[in-house]
C-alpha atoms as a PDB file:
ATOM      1  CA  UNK A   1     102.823  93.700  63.501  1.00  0.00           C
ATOM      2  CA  UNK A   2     103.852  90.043  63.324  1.00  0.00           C
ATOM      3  CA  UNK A   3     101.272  87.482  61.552  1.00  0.00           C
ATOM      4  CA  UNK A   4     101.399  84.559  64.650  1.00  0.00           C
ATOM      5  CA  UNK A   5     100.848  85.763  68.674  1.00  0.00           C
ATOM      6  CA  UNK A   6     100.639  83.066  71.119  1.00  0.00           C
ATOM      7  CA  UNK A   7      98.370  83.353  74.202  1.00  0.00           C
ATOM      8  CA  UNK A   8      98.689  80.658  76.908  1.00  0.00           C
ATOM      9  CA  UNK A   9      96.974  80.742  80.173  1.00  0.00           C
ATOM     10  CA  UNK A  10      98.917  80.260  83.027  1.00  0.00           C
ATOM     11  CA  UNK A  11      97.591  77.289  85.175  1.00  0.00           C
ATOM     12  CA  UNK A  12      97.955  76.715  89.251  1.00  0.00           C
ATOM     13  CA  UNK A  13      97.246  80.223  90.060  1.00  0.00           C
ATOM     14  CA  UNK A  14      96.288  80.853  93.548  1.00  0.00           C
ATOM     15  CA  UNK A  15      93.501  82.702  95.188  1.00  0.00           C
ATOM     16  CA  UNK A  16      95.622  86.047  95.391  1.00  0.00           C
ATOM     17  CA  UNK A  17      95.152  87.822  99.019  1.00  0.00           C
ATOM     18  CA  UNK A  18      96.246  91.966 100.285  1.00  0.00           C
ATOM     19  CA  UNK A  19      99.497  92.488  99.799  1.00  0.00           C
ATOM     20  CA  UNK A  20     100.708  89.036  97.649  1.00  0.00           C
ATOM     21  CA  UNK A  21     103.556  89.437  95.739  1.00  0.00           C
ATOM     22  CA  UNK A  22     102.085  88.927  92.125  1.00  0.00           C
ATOM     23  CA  UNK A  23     105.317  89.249  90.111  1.00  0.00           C
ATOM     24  CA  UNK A  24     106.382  86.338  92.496  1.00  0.00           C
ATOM     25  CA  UNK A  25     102.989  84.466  91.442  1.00  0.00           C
ATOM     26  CA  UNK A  26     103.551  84.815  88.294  1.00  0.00           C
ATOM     27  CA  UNK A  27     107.198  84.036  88.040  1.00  0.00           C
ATOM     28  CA  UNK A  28     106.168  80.556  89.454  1.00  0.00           C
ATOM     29  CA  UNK A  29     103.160  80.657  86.981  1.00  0.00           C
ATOM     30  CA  UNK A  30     105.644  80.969  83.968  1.00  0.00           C
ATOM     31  CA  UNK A  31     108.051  78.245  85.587  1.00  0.00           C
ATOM     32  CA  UNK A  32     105.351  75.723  85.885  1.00  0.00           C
ATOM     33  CA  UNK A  33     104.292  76.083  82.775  1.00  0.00           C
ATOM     34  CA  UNK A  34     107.381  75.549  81.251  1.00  0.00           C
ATOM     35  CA  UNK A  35     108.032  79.266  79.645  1.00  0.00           C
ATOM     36  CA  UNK A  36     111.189  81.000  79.592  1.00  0.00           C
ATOM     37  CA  UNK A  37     110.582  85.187  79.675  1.00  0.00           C
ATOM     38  CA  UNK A  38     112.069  87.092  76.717  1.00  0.00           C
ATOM     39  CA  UNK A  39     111.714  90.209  76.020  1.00  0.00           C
ATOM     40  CA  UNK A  40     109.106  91.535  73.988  1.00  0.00           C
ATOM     41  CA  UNK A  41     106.665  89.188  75.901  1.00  0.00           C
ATOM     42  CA  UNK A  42     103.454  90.584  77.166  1.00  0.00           C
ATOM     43  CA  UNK A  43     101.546  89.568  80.225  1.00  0.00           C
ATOM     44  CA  UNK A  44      97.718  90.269  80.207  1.00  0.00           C
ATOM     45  CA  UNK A  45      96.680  90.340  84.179  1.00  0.00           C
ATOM     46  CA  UNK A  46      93.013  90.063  85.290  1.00  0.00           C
ATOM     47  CA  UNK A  47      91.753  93.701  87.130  1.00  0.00           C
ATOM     48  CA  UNK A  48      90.935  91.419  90.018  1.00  0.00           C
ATOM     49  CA  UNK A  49      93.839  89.669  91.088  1.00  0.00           C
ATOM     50  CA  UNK A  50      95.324  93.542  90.709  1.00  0.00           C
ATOM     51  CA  UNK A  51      92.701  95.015  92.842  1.00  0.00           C
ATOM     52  CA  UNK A  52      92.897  91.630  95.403  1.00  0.00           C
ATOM     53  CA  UNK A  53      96.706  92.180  95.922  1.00  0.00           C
ATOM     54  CA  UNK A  54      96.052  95.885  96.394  1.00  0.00           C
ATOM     55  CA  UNK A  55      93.080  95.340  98.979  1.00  0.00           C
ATOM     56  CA  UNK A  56      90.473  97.567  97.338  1.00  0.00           C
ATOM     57  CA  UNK A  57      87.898  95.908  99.370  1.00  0.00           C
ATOM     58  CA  UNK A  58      85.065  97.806 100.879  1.00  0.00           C
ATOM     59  CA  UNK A  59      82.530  96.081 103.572  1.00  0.00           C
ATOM     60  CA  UNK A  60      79.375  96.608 103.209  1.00  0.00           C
ATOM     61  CA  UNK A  61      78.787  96.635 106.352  1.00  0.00           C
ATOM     62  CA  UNK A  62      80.994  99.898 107.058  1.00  0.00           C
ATOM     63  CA  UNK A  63      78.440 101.482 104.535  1.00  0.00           C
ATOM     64  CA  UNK A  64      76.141 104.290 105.274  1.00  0.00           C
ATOM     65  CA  UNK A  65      74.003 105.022 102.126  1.00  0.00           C
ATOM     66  CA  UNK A  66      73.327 108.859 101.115  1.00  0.00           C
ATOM     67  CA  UNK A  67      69.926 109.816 100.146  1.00  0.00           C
ATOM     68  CA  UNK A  68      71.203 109.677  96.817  1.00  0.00           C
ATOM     69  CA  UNK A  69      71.914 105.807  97.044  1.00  0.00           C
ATOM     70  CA  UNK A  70      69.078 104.917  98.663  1.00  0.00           C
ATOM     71  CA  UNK A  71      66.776 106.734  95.226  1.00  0.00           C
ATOM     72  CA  UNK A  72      68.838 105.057  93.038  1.00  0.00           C
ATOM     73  CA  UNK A  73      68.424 101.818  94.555  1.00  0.00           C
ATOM     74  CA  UNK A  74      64.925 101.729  93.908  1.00  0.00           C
ATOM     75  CA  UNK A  75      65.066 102.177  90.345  1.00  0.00           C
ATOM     76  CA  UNK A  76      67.976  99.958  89.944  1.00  0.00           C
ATOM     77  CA  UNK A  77      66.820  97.058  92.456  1.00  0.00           C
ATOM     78  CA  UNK A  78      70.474  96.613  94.473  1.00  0.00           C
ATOM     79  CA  UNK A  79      71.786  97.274  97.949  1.00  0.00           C
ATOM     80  CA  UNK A  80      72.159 100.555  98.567  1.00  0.00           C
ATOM     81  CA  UNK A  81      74.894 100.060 100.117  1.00  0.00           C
ATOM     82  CA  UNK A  82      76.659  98.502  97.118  1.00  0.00           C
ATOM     83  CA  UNK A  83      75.305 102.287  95.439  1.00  0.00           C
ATOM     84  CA  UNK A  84      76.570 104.008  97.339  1.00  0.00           C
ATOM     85  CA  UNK A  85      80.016 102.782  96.298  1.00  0.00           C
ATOM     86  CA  UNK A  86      79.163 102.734  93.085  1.00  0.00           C
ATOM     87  CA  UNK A  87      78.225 106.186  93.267  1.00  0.00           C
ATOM     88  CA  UNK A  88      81.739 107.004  95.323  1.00  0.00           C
ATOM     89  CA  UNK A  89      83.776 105.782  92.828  1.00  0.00           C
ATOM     90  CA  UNK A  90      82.004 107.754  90.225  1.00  0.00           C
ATOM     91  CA  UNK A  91      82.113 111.473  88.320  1.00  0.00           C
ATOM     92  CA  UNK A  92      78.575 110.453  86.668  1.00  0.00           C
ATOM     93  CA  UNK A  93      75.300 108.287  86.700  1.00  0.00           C
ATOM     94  CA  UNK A  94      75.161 108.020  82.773  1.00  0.00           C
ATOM     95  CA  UNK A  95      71.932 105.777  82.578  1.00  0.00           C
ATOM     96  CA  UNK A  96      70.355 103.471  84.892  1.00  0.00           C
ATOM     97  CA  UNK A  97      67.274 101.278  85.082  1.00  0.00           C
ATOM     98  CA  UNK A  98      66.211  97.939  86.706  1.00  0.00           C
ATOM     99  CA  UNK A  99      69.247  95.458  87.177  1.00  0.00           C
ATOM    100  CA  UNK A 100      71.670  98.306  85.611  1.00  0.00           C
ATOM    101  CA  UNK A 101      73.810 101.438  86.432  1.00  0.00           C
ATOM    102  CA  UNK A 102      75.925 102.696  84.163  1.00  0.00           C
ATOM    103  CA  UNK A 103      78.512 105.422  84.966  1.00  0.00           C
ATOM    104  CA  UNK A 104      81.296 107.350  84.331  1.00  0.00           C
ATOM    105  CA  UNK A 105      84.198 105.807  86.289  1.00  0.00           C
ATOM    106  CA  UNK A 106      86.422 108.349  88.579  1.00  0.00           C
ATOM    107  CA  UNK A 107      89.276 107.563  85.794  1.00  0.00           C
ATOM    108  CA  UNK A 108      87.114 108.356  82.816  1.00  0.00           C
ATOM    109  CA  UNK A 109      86.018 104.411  81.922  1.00  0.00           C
ATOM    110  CA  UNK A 110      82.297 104.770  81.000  1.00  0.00           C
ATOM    111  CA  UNK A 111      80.985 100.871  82.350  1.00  0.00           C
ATOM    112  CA  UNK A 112      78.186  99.276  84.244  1.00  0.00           C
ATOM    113  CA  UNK A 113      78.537  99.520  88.361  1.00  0.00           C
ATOM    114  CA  UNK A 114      82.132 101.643  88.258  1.00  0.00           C
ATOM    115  CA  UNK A 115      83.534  97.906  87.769  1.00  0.00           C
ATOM    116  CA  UNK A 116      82.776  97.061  91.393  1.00  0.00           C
ATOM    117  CA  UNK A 117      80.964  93.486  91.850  1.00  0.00           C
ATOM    118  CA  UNK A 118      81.105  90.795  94.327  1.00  0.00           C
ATOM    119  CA  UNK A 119      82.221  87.712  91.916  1.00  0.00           C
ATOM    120  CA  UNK A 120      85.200  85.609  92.854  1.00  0.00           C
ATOM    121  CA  UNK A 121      85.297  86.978  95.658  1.00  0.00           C
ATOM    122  CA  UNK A 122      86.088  84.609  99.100  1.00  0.00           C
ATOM    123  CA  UNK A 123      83.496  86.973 101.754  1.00  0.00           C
ATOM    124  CA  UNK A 124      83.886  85.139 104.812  1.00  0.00           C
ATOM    125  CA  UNK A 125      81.693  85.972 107.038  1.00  0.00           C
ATOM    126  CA  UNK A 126      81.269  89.468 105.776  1.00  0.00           C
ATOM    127  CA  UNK A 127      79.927  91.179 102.350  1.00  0.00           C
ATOM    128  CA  UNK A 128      82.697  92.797 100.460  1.00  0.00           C
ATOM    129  CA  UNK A 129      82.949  94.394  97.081  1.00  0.00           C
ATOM    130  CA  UNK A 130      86.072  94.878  95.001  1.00  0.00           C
ATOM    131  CA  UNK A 131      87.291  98.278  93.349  1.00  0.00           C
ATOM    132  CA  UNK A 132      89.141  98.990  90.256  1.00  0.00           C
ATOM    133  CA  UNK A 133      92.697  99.425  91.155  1.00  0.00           C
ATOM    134  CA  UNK A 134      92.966 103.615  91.656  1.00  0.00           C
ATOM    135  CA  UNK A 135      96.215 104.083  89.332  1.00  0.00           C
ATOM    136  CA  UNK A 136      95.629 101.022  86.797  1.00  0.00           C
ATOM    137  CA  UNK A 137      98.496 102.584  84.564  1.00  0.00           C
ATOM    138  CA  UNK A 138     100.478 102.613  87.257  1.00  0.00           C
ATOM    139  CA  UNK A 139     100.188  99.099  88.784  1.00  0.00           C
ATOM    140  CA  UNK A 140     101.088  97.618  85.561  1.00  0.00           C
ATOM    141  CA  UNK A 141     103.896 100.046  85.328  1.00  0.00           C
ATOM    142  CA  UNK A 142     105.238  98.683  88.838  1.00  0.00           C
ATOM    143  CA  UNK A 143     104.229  94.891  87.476  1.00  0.00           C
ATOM    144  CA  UNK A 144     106.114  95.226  84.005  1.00  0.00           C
ATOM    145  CA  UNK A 145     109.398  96.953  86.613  1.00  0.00           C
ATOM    146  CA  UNK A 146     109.275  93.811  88.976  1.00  0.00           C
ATOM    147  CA  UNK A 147     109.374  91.514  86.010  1.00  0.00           C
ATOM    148  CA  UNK A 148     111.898  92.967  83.903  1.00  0.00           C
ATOM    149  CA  UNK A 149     114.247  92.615  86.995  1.00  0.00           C
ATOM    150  CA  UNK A 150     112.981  89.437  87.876  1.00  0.00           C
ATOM    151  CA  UNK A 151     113.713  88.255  84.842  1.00  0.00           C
ATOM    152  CA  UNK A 152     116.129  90.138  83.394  1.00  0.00           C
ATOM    153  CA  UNK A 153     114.672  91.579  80.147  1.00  0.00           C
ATOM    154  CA  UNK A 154     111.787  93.582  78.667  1.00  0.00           C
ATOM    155  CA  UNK A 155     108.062  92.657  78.871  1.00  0.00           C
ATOM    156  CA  UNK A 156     105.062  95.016  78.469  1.00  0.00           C
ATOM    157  CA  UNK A 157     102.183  94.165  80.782  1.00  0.00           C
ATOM    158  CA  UNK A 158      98.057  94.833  79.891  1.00  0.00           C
ATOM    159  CA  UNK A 159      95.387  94.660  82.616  1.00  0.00           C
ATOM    160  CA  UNK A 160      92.316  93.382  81.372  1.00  0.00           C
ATOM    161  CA  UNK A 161      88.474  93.849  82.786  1.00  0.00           C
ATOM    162  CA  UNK A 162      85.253  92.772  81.496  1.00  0.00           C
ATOM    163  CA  UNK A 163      83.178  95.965  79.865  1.00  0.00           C
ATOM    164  CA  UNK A 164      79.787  95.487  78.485  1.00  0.00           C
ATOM    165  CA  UNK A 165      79.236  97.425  75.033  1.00  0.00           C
ATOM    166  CA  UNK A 166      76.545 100.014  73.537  1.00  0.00           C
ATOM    167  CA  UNK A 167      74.373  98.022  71.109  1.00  0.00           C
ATOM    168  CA  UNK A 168      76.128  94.575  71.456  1.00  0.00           C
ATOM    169  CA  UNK A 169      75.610  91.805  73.659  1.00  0.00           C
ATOM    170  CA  UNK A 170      77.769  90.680  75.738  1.00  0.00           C
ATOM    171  CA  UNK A 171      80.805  91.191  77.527  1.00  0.00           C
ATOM    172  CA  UNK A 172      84.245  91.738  75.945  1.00  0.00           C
ATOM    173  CA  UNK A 173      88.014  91.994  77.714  1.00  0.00           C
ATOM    174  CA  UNK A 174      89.220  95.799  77.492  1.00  0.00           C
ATOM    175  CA  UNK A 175      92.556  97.341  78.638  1.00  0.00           C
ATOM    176  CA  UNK A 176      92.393  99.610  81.902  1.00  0.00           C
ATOM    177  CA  UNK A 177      96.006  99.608  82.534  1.00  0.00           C
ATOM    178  CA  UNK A 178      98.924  99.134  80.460  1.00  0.00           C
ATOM    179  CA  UNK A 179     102.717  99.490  80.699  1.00  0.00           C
ATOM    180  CA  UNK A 180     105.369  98.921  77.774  1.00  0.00           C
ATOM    181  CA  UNK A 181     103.388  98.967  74.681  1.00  0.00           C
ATOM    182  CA  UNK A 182     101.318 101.366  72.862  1.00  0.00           C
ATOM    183  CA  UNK A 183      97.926 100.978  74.116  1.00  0.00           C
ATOM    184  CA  UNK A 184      96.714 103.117  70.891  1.00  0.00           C
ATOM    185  CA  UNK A 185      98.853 103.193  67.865  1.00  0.00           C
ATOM    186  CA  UNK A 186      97.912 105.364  64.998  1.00  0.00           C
ATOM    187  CA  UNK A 187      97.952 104.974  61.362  1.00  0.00           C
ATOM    188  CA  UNK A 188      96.896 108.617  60.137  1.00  0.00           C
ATOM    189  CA  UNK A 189      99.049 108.926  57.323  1.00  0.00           C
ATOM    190  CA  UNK A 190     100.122 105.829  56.438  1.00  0.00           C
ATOM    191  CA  UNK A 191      99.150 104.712  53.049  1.00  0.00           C
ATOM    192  CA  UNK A 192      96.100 102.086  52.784  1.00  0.00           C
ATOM    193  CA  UNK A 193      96.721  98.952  49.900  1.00  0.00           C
ATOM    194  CA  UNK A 194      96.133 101.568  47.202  1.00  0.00           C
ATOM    195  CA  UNK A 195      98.420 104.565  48.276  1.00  0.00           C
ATOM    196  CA  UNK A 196      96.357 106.850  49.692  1.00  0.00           C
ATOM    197  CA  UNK A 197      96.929 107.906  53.573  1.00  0.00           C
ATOM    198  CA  UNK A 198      94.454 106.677  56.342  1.00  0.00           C
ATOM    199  CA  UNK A 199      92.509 110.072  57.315  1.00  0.00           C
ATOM    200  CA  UNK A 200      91.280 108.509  61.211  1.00  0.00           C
ATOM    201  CA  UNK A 201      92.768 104.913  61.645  1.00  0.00           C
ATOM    202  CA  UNK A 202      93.768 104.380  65.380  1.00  0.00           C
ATOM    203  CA  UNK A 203      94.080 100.521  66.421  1.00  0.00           C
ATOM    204  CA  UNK A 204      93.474  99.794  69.896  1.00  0.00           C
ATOM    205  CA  UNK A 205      96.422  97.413  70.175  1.00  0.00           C
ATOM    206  CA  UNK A 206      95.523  97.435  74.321  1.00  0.00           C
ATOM    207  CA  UNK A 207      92.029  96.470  73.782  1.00  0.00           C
ATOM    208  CA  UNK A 208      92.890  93.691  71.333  1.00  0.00           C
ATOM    209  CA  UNK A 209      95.472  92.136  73.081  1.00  0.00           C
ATOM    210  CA  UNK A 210      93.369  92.114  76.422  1.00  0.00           C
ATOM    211  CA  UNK A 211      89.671  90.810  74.253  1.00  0.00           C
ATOM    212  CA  UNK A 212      92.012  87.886  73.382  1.00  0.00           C
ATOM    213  CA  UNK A 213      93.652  87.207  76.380  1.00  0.00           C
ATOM    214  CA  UNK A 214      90.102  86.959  77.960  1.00  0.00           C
ATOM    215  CA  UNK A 215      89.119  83.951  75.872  1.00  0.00           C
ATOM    216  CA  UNK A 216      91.726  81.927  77.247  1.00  0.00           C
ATOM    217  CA  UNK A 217      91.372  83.302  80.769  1.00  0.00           C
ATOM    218  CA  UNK A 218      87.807  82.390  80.968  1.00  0.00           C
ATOM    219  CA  UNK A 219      84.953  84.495  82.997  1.00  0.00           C
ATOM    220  CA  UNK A 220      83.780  82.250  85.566  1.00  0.00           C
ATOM    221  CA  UNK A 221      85.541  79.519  87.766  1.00  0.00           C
ATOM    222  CA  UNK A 222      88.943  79.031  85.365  1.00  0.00           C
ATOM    223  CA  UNK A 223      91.385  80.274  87.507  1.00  0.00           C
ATOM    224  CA  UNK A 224      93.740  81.998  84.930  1.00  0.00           C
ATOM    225  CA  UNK A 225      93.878  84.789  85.243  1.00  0.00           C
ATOM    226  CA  UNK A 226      97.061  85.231  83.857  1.00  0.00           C
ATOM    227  CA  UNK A 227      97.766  85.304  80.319  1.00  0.00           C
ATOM    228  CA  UNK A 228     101.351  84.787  78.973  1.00  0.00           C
ATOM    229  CA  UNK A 229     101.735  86.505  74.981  1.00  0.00           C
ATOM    230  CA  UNK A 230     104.326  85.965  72.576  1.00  0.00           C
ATOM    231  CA  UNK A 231     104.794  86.949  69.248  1.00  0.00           C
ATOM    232  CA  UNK A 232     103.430  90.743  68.602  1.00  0.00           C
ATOM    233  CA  UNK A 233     105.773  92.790  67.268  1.00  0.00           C
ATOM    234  CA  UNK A 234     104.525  96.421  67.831  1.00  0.00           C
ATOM    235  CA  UNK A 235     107.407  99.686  66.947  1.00  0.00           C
ATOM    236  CA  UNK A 236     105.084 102.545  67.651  1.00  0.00           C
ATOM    237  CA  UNK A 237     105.886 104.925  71.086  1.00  0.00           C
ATOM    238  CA  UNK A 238     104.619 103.130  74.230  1.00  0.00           C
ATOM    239  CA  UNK A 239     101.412 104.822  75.352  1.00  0.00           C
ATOM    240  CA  UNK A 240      99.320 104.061  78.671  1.00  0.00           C
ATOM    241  CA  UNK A 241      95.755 102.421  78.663  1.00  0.00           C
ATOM    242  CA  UNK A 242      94.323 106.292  79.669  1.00  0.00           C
ATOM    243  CA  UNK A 243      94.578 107.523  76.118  1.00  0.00           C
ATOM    244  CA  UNK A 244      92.087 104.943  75.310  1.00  0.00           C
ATOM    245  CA  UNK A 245      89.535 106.655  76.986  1.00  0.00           C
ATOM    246  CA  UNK A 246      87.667 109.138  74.752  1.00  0.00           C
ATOM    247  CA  UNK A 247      87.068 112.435  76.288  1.00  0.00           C
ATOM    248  CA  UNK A 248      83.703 113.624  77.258  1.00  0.00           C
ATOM    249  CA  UNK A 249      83.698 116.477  74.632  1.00  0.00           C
ATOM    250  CA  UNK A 250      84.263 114.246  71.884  1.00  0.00           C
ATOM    251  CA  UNK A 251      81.751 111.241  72.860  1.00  0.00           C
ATOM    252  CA  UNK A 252      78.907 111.707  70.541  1.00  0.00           C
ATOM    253  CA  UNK A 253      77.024 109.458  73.261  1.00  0.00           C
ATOM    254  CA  UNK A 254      76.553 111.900  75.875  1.00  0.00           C
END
């Protein structure tokens, strides 16, 4: 890997609605900001604007709660409406408490609330929640296709989302999607600085690239949620974002 990457957030963004054309978006995002696309470029995208262009929106208001939901919600103090999504977009209620649930996403992401919250959002005169995309892998795979023909070359493209961690504080940028890179590269067997080979080493080049691109994004009222990378040089086989997630078997944790 190279020694320098560049990470610039892409300004002027606009609030993305069903159905907008985000290659388009950030095509103009890149041409305002003065960047021409070369291969080897990586764009880090923001779950939301994915899930916003895809219109995972659920009303709250279209929500019956199951008997289920409306238990949980007492412990956990939150509409049981909202729950009840939660609990529909889950394979597992892992903990939960006062203020928290945390489960086992549908697509194997352990997190807090199956990623589904109500921030930067526009609601209107209703009460919406947001979902994770349902193929992340995928939508970057159809994101990295529109740009390399847009633009005639090769980029890789990461979406990001904020997870919270065991035993840290905090919230960091992960990978849930990813298309044209290797989300998880491996060095078993390649010799450490004194010769001997690395028994377990795997580097989450995904999650890094997305934990970075979240410092320049922002968490709160930024707008940039598009991240423009240059300069990581990365020859191992491209591998999606789903091999990050550890299977149950081998999670010590459960």
């Amino acid at each position: 890997m190279t020694r320098s990457v560049t990470y610039t957030a892409l300004r002027g963004i606009p609030m993305v609605r069903p159905d907008d054309d985000l290659v388009s978006i950030i095509a103009d995002g890149v041409s305002s900001a003065g960047i021409e696309v070369a291969s080897g470029d990586i764009f880090v995208v923001a779950q939301k604007i994915v899930s916003k262009a895809e219109s995972r929106y659920v009303d709250l208001d279209d929500v019956s709660p199951s008997a289920r939901a409306l238990e949980l919600a007492k412990t956990v103090g939150k509409d049981p409406r909202h729950i009840e999504v939660v609990l529909s977009e889950s394979s597992e209620v892992i903990r939960s408490r006062q203020n928290v649930i945390i489960v086992a996403h549908r697509l194997g992401f352990v997190m807090a609330n199956a990623g589904i919250d109500q921030s930067n959002i526009d609601q209107g005169h209703s009460h919406r929640v947001l979902l994770l995309p349902k193929d992340p892998d995928n939508s970057c795979e159809r994101l990295k296709a529109g740009l390399d023909q847009r633009f005639g070359v090769n980029v890789a493209v990461v979406m990001n989302d904020s997870f919270g961690r065991p035993w840290r504080n905090g919230v960091v940028g992960v990978a849930i999607g990813c298309a044209g890179l290797p989300a998880l590269q491996s060095m078993i067997g390649e010799p450490d600085l004194f010769g001997r080979p690395m028994q377990v080493t795997e580097i989450a080049v995904a999650d890094e690239l997305a934990a970075a691109a979240s410092l320049v994004m922002g968490q709160a009222a930024e707008g940039q949620p598009i991240v423009h990378v240059r300069g990581l040089s990365c020859q191992a086989p491209t591998k999606p974002a789903s091999v990050l997630v550890r299977p149950k078997e081998q999670d010590l944790f459960r």
